[in-house]
C-alpha atoms as a PDB file:
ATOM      1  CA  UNK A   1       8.611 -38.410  83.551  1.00  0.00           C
ATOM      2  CA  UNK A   2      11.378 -40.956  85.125  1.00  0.00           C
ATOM      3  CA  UNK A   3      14.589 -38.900  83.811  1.00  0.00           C
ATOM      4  CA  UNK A   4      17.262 -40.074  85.911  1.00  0.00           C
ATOM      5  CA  UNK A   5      19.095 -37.772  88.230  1.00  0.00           C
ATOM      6  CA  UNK A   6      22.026 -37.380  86.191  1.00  0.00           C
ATOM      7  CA  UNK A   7      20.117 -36.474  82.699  1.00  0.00           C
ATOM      8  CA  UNK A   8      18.190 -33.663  84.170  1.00  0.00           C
ATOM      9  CA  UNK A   9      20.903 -32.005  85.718  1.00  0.00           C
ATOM     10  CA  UNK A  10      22.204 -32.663  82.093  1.00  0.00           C
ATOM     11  CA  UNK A  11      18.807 -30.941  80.788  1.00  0.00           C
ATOM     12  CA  UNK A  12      19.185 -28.039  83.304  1.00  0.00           C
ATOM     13  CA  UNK A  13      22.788 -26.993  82.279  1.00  0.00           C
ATOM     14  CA  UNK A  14      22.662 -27.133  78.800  1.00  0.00           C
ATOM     15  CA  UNK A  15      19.205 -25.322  78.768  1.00  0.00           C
ATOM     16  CA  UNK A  16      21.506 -22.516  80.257  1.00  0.00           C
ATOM     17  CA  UNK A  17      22.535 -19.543  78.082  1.00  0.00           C
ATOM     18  CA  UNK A  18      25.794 -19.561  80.014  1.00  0.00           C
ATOM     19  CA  UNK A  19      26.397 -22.893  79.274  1.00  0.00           C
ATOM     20  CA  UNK A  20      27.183 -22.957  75.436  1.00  0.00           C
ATOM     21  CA  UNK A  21      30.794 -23.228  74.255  1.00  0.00           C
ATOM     22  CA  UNK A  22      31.391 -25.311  77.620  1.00  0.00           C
ATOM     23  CA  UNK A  23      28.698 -28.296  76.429  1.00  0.00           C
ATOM     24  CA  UNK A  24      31.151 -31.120  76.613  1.00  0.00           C
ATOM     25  CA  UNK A  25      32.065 -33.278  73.655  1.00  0.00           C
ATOM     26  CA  UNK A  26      33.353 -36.445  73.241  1.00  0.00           C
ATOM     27  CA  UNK A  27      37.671 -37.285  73.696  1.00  0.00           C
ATOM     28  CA  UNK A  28      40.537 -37.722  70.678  1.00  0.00           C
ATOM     29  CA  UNK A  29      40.340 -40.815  69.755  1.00  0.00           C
ATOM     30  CA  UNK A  30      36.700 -41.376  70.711  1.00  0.00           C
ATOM     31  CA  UNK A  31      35.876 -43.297  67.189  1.00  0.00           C
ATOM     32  CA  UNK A  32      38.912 -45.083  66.503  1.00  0.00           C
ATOM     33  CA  UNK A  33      39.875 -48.424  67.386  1.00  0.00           C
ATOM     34  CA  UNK A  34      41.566 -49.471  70.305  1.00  0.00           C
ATOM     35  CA  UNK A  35      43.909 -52.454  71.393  1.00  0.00           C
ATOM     36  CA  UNK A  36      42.661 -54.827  73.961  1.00  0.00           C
ATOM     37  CA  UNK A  37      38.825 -53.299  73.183  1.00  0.00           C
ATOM     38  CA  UNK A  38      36.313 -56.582  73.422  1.00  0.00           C
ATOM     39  CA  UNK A  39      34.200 -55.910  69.701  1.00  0.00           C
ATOM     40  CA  UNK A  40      31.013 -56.474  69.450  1.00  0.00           C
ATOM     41  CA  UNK A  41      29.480 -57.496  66.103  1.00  0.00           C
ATOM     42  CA  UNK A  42      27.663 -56.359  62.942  1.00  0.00           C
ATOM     43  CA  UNK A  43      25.737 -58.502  60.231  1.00  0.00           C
ATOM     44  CA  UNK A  44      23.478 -57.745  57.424  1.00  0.00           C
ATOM     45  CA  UNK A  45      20.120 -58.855  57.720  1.00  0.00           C
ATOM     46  CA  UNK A  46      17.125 -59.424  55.278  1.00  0.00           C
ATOM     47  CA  UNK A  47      13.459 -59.246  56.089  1.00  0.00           C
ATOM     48  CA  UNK A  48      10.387 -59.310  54.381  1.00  0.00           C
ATOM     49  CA  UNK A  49       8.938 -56.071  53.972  1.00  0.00           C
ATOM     50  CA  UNK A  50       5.006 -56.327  53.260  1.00  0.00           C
ATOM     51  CA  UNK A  51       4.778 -52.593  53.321  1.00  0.00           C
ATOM     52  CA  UNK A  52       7.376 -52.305  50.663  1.00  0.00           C
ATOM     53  CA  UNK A  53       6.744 -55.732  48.445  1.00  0.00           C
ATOM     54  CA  UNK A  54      10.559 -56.414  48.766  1.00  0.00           C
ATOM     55  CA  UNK A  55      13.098 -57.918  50.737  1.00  0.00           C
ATOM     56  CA  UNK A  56      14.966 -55.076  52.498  1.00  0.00           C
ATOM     57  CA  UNK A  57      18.590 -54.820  54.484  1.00  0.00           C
ATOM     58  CA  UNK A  58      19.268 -53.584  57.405  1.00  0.00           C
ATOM     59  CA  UNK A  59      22.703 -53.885  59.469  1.00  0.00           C
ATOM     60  CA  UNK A  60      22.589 -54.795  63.117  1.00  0.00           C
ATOM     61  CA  UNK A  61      25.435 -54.654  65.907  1.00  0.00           C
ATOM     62  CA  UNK A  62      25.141 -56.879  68.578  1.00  0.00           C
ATOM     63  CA  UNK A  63      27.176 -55.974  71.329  1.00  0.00           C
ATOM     64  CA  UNK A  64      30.636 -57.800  73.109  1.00  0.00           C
ATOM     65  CA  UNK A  65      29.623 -60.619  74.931  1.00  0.00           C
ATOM     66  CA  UNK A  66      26.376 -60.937  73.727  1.00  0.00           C
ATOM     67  CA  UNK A  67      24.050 -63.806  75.075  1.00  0.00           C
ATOM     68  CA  UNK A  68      21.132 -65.272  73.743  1.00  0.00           C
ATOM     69  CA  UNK A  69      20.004 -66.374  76.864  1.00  0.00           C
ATOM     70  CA  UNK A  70      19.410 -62.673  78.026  1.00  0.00           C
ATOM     71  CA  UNK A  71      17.160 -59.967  76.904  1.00  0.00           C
ATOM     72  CA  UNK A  72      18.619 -56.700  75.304  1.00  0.00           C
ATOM     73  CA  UNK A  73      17.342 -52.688  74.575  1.00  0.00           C
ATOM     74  CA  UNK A  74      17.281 -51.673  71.465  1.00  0.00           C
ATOM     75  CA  UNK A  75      18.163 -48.782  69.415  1.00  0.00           C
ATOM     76  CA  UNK A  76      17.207 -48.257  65.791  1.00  0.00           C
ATOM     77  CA  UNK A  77      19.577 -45.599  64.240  1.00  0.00           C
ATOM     78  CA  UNK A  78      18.442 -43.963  61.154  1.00  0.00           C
ATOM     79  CA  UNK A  79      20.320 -42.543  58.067  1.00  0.00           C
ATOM     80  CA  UNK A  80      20.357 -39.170  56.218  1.00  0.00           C
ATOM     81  CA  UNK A  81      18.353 -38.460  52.704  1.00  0.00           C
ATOM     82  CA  UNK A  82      21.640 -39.597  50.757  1.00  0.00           C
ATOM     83  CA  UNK A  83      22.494 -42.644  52.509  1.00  0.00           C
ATOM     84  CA  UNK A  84      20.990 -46.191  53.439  1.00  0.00           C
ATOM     85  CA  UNK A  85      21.913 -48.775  55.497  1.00  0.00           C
ATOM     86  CA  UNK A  86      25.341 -48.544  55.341  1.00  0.00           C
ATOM     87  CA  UNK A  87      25.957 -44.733  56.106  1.00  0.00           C
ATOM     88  CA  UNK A  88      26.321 -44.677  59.783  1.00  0.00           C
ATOM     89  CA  UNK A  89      28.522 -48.075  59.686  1.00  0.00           C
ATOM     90  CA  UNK A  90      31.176 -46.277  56.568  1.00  0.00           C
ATOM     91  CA  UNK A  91      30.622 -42.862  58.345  1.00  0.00           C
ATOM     92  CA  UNK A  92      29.836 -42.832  61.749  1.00  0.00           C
ATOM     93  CA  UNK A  93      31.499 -45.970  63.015  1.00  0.00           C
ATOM     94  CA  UNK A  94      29.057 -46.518  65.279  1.00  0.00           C
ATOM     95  CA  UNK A  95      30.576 -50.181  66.160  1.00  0.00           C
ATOM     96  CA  UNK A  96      33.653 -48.452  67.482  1.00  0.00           C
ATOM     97  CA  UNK A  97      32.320 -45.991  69.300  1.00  0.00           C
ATOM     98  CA  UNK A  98      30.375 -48.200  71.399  1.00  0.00           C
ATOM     99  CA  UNK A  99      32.784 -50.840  71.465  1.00  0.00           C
ATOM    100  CA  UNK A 100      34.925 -48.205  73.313  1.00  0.00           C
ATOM    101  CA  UNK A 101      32.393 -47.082  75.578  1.00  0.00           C
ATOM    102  CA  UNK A 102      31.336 -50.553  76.637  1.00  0.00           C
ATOM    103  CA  UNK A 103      35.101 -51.041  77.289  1.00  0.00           C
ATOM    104  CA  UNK A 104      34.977 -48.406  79.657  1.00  0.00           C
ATOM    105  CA  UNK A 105      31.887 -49.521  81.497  1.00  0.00           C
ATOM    106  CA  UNK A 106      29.941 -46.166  80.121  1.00  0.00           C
ATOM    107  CA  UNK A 107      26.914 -47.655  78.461  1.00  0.00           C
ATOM    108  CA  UNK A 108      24.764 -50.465  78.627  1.00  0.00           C
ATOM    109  CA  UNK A 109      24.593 -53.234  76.395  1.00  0.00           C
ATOM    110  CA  UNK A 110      22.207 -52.731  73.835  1.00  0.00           C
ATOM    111  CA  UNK A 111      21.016 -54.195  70.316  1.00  0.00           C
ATOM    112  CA  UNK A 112      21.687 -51.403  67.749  1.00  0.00           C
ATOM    113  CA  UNK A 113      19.866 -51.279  64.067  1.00  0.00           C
ATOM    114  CA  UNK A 114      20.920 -49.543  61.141  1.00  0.00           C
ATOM    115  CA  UNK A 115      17.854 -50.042  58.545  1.00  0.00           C
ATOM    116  CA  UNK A 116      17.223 -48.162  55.157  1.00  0.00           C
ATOM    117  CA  UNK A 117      14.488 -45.500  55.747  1.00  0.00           C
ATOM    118  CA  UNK A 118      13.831 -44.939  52.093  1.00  0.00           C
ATOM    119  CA  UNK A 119      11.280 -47.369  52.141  1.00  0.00           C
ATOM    120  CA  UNK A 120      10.577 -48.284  48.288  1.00  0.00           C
ATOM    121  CA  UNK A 121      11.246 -51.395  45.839  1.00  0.00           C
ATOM    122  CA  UNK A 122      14.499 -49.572  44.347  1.00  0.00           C
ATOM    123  CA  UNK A 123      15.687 -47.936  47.437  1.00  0.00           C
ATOM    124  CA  UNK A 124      19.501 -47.128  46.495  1.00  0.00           C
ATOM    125  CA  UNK A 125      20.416 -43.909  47.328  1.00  0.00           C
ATOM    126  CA  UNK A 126      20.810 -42.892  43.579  1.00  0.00           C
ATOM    127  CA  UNK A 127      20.209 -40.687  41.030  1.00  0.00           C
ATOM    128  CA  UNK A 128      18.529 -38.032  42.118  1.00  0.00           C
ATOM    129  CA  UNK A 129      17.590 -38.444  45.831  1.00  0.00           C
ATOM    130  CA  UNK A 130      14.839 -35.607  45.993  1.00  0.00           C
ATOM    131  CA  UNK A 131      12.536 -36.926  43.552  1.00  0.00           C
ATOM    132  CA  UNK A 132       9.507 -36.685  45.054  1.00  0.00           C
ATOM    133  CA  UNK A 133       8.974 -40.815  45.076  1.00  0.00           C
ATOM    134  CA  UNK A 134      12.236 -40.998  46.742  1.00  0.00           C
ATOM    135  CA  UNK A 135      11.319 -38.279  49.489  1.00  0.00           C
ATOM    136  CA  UNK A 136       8.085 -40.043  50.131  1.00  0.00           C
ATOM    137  CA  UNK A 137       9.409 -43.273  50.510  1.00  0.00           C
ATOM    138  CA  UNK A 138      10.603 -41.738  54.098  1.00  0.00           C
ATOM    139  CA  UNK A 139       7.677 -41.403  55.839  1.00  0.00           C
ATOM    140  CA  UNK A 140       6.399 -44.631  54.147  1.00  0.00           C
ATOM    141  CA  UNK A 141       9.287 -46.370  56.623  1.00  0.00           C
ATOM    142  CA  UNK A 142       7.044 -45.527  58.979  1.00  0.00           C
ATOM    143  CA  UNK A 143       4.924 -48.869  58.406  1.00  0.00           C
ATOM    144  CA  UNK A 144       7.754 -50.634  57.501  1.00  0.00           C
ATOM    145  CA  UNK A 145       8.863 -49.860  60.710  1.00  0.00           C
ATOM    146  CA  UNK A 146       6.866 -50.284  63.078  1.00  0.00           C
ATOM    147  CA  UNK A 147       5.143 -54.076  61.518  1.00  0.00           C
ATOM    148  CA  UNK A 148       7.938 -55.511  59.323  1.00  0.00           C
ATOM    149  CA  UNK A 149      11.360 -54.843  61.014  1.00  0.00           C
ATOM    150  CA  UNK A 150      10.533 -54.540  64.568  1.00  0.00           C
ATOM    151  CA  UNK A 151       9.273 -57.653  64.580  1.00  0.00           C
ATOM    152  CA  UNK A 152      11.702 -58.964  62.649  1.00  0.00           C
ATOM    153  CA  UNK A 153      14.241 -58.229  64.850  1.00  0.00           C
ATOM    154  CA  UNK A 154      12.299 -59.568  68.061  1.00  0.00           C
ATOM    155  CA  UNK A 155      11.975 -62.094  66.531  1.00  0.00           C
ATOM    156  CA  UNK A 156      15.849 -63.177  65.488  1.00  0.00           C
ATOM    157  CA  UNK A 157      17.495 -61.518  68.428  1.00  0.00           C
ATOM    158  CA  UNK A 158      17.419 -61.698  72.201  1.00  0.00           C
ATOM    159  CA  UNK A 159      15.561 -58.388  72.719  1.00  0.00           C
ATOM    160  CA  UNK A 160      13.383 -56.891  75.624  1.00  0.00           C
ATOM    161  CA  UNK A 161       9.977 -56.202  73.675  1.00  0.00           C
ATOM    162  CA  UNK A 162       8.452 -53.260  75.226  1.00  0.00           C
ATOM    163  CA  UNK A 163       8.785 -49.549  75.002  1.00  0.00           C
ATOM    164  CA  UNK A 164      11.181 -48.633  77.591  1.00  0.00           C
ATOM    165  CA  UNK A 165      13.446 -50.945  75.875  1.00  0.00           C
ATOM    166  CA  UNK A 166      13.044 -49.077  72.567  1.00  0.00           C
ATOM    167  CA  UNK A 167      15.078 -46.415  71.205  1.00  0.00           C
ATOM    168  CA  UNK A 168      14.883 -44.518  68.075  1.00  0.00           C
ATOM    169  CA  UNK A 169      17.224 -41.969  66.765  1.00  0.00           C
ATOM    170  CA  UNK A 170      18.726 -40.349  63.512  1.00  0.00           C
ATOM    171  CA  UNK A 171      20.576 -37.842  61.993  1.00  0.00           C
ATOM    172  CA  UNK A 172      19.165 -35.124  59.461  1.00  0.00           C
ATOM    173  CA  UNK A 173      16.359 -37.010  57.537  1.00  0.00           C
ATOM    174  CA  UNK A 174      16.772 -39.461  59.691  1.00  0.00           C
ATOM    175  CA  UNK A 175      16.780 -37.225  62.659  1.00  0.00           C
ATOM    176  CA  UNK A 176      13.171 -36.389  61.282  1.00  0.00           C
ATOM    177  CA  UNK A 177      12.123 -39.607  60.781  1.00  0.00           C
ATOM    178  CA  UNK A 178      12.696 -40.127  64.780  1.00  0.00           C
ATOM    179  CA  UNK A 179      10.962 -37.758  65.795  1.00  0.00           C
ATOM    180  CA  UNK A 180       8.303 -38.130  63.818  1.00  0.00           C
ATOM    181  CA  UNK A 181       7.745 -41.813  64.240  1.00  0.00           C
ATOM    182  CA  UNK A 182       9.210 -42.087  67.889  1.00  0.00           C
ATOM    183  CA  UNK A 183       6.771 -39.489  69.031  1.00  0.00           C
ATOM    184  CA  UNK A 184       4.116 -40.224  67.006  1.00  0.00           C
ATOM    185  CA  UNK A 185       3.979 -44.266  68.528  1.00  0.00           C
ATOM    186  CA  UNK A 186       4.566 -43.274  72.170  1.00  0.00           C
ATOM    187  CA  UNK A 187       3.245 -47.009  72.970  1.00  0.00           C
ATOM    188  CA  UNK A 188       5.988 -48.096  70.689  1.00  0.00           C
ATOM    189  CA  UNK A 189       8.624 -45.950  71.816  1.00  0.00           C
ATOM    190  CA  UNK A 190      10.113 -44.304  74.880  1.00  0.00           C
ATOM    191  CA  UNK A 191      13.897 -42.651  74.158  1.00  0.00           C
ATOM    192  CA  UNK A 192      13.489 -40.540  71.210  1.00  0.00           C
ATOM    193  CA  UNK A 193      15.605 -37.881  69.556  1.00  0.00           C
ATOM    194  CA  UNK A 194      17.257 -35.926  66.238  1.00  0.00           C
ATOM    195  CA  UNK A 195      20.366 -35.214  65.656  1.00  0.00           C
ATOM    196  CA  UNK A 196      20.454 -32.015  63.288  1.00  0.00           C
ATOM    197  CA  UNK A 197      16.761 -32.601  62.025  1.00  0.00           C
ATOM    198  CA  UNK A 198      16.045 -31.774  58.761  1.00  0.00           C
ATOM    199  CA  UNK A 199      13.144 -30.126  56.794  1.00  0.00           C
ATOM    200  CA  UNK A 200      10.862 -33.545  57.228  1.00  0.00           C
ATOM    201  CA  UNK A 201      10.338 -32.660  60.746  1.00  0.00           C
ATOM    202  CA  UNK A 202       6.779 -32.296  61.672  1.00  0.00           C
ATOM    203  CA  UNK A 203       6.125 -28.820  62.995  1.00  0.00           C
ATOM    204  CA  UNK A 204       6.078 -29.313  67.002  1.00  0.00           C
ATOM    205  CA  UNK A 205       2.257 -28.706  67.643  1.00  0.00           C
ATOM    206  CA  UNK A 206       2.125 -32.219  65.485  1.00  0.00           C
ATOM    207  CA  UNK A 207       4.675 -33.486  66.654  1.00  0.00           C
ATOM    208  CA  UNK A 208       3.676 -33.254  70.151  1.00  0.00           C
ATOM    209  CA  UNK A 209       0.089 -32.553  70.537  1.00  0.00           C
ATOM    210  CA  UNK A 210      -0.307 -33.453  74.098  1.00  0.00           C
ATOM    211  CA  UNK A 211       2.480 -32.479  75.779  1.00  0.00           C
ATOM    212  CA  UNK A 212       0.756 -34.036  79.083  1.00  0.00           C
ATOM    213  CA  UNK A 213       1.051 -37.615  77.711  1.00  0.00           C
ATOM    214  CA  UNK A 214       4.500 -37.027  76.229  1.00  0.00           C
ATOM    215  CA  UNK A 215       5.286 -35.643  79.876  1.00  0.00           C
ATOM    216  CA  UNK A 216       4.445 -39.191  81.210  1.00  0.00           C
ATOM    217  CA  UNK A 217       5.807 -41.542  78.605  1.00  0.00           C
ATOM    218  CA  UNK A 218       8.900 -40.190  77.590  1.00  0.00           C
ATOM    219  CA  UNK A 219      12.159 -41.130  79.360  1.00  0.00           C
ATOM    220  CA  UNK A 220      14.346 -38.991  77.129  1.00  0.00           C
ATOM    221  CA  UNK A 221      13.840 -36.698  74.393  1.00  0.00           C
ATOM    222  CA  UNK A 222      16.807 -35.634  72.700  1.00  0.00           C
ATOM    223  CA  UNK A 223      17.657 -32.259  69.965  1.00  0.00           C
ATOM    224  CA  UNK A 224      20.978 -31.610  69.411  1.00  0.00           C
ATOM    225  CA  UNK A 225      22.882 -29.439  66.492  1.00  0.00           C
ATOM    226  CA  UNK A 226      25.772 -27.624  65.189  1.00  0.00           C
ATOM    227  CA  UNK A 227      25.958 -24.230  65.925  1.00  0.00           C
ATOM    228  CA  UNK A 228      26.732 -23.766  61.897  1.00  0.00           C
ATOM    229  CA  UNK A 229      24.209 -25.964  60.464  1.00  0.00           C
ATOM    230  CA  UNK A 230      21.622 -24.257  57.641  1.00  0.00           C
ATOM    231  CA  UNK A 231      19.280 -26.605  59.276  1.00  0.00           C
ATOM    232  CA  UNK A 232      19.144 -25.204  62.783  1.00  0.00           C
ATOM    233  CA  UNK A 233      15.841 -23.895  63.035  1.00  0.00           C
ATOM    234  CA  UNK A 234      14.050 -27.115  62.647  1.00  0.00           C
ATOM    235  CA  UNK A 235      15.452 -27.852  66.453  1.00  0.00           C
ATOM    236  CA  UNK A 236      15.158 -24.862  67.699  1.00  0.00           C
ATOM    237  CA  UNK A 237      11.897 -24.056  66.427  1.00  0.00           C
ATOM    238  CA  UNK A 238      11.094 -28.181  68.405  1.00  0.00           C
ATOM    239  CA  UNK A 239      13.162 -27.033  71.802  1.00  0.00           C
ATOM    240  CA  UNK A 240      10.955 -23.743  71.558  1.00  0.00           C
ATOM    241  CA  UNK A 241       8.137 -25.469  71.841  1.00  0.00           C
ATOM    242  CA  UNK A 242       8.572 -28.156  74.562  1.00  0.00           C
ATOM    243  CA  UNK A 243       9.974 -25.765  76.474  1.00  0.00           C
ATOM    244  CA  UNK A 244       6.935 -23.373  76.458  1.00  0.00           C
ATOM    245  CA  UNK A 245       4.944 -26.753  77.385  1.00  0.00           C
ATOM    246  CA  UNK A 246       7.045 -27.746  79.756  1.00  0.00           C
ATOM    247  CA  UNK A 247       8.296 -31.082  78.083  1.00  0.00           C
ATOM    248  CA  UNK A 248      11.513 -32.147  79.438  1.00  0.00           C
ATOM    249  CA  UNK A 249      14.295 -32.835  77.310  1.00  0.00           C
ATOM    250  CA  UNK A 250      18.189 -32.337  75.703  1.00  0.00           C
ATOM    251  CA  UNK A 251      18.701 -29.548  73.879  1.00  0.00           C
ATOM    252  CA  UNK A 252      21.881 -29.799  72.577  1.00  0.00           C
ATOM    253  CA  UNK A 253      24.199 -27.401  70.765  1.00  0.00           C
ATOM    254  CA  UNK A 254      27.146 -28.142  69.591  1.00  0.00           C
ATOM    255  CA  UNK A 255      30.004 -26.786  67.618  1.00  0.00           C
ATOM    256  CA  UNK A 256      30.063 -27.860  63.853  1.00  0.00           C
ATOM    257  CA  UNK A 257      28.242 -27.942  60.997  1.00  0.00           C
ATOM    258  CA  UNK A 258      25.847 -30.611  58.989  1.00  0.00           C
ATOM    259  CA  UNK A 259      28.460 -33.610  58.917  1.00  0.00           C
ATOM    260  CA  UNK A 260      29.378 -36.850  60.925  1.00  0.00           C
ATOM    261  CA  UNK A 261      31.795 -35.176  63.401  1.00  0.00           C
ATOM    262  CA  UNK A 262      28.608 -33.367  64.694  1.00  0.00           C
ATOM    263  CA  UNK A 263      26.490 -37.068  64.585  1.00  0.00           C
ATOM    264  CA  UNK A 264      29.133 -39.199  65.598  1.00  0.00           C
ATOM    265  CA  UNK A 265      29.772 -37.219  68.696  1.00  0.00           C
ATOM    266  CA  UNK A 266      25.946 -36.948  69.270  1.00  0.00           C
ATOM    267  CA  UNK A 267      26.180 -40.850  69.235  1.00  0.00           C
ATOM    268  CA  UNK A 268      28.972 -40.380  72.035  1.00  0.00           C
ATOM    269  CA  UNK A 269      27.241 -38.705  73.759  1.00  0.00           C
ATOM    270  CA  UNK A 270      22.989 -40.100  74.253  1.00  0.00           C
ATOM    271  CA  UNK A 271      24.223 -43.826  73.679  1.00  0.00           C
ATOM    272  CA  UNK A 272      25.435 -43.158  77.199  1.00  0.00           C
ATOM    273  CA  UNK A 273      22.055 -41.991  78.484  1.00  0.00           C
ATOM    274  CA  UNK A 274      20.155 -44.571  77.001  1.00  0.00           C
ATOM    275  CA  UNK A 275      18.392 -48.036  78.763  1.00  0.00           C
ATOM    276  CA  UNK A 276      19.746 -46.335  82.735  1.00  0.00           C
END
């Protein structure tokens, strides 16, 4: 496990049952635009998805300055059960938040996609959105994934095509998804993590059935929630586990419920981790 110095001191401390209601969170003013701040850029894209039979969206932030000529991480940030591609950008303003951080010199530049993880012809998040078509059309996104937009996206953008160069997060279904996928394709994938996982979450002897290998090929895994979220055992039940196996990773939790200001400073907080 190649955790950097800094992340498992981070591990250490927050693992500590005198450390919760000091876990720091992230400054006023964190996700709103500032003056003289260098922005980066978001487009929506279209790509064939053979999984699906459909052309499908996805939105994807390039950061300031970016350079074709150079070779970029990249994290794929997934949505909750009622959203799509668009929910982080009108929710969690990702674009800001990193456009601040870059301004300060706090992260590294990175690719960031926002897909749609309901993975089906008509995949609008609407009318009802637990139908059990529309629930399964998550963990079809899997495929869709992993052989339609990754390579999509390696193939359109400058991007570093291995697995230390791939991150993949998400919040509640999302959060899920990640964990799911990300630790179910180790080869694919090497920062993984949920942010307030929801009831899609395999149970942890699935989700991590070698905790040797995960051991070796991980360079973060990441759980984080609010301390008021109905949802909280699904990461608890996760931390319980790797720590009993002696996995290393974030365990994260925070004050706040099921709700962006929980994800958005989640975002704050592991885009600064990632790609060191």
């Amino acid at each position: 496990m190649k955790f950097v110095g800094t992340v498992m001191l981070m591990v250490l401390w927050i693992l500590s049952t005198e450390a919760f209601g000091q876990i720091a969170v992230a400054p006023i003013g964190f996700d709103k635009e500032k003056d003289g701040v260098v922005r980066g850029k978001i487009d929506t894209v279209v790509y064939d998805s053979k999984i699906v039979g459909s052309k499908r969206k996805a939105l994807i932030y390039t950061p300031p300055g970016y350079d074709a000529a150079e070779r970029y991480p990249v994290l794929y940030l997934l949505h909750g059960i009622g959203g799509d591609e668009l929910e982080w950008f009108k929710n969690g303003v990702p674009h800001i938040i990193l456009d601040n951080l870059y301004a300060q010199g706090k992260i590294e530049p990175m690719i960031v996609v926002l897909p749609n993880g309901r993975a089906m012809k008509d995949d609008r998040a609407t009318g009802n959105i637990m139908e059990k078509d529309k629930v399964a059309a998550f963990a079809t996104f899997e495929q869709d994934l992993l052989r339609d937009l990754i390579p999509f996206v390696e193939e359109h953008y400058a991007v570093n095509a291995d697995r230390t160069s791939r991150a993949l997060f998400g919040l509640s279904m999302g959060g899920g998804q990640a964990l799911n996928f990300g630790l179910g394709n180790l080869d694919v994938f090497s920062w993984v993590g949920g942010f307030s996982s929801a009831p899609n979450t395999k149970q942890p002897e699935e989700l991590v059935p070698d905790p040797k290998k995960a051991r070796e090929q991980l360079q973060l895994l990441w759980l984080s929630c609010g301390d008021e979220d109905r949802l909280i055992n699904f990461t608890t039940r996760t931390h319980e586990y790797l720590e009993k196996n002696d996995v290393p990773h974030i365990y994260y939790i925070e004050p706040g419920g099921h709700d962006f200001n929980v994800w958005k400073n989640d975002l704050y907080q592991v885009s600064q981790l990632l790609f060191k």
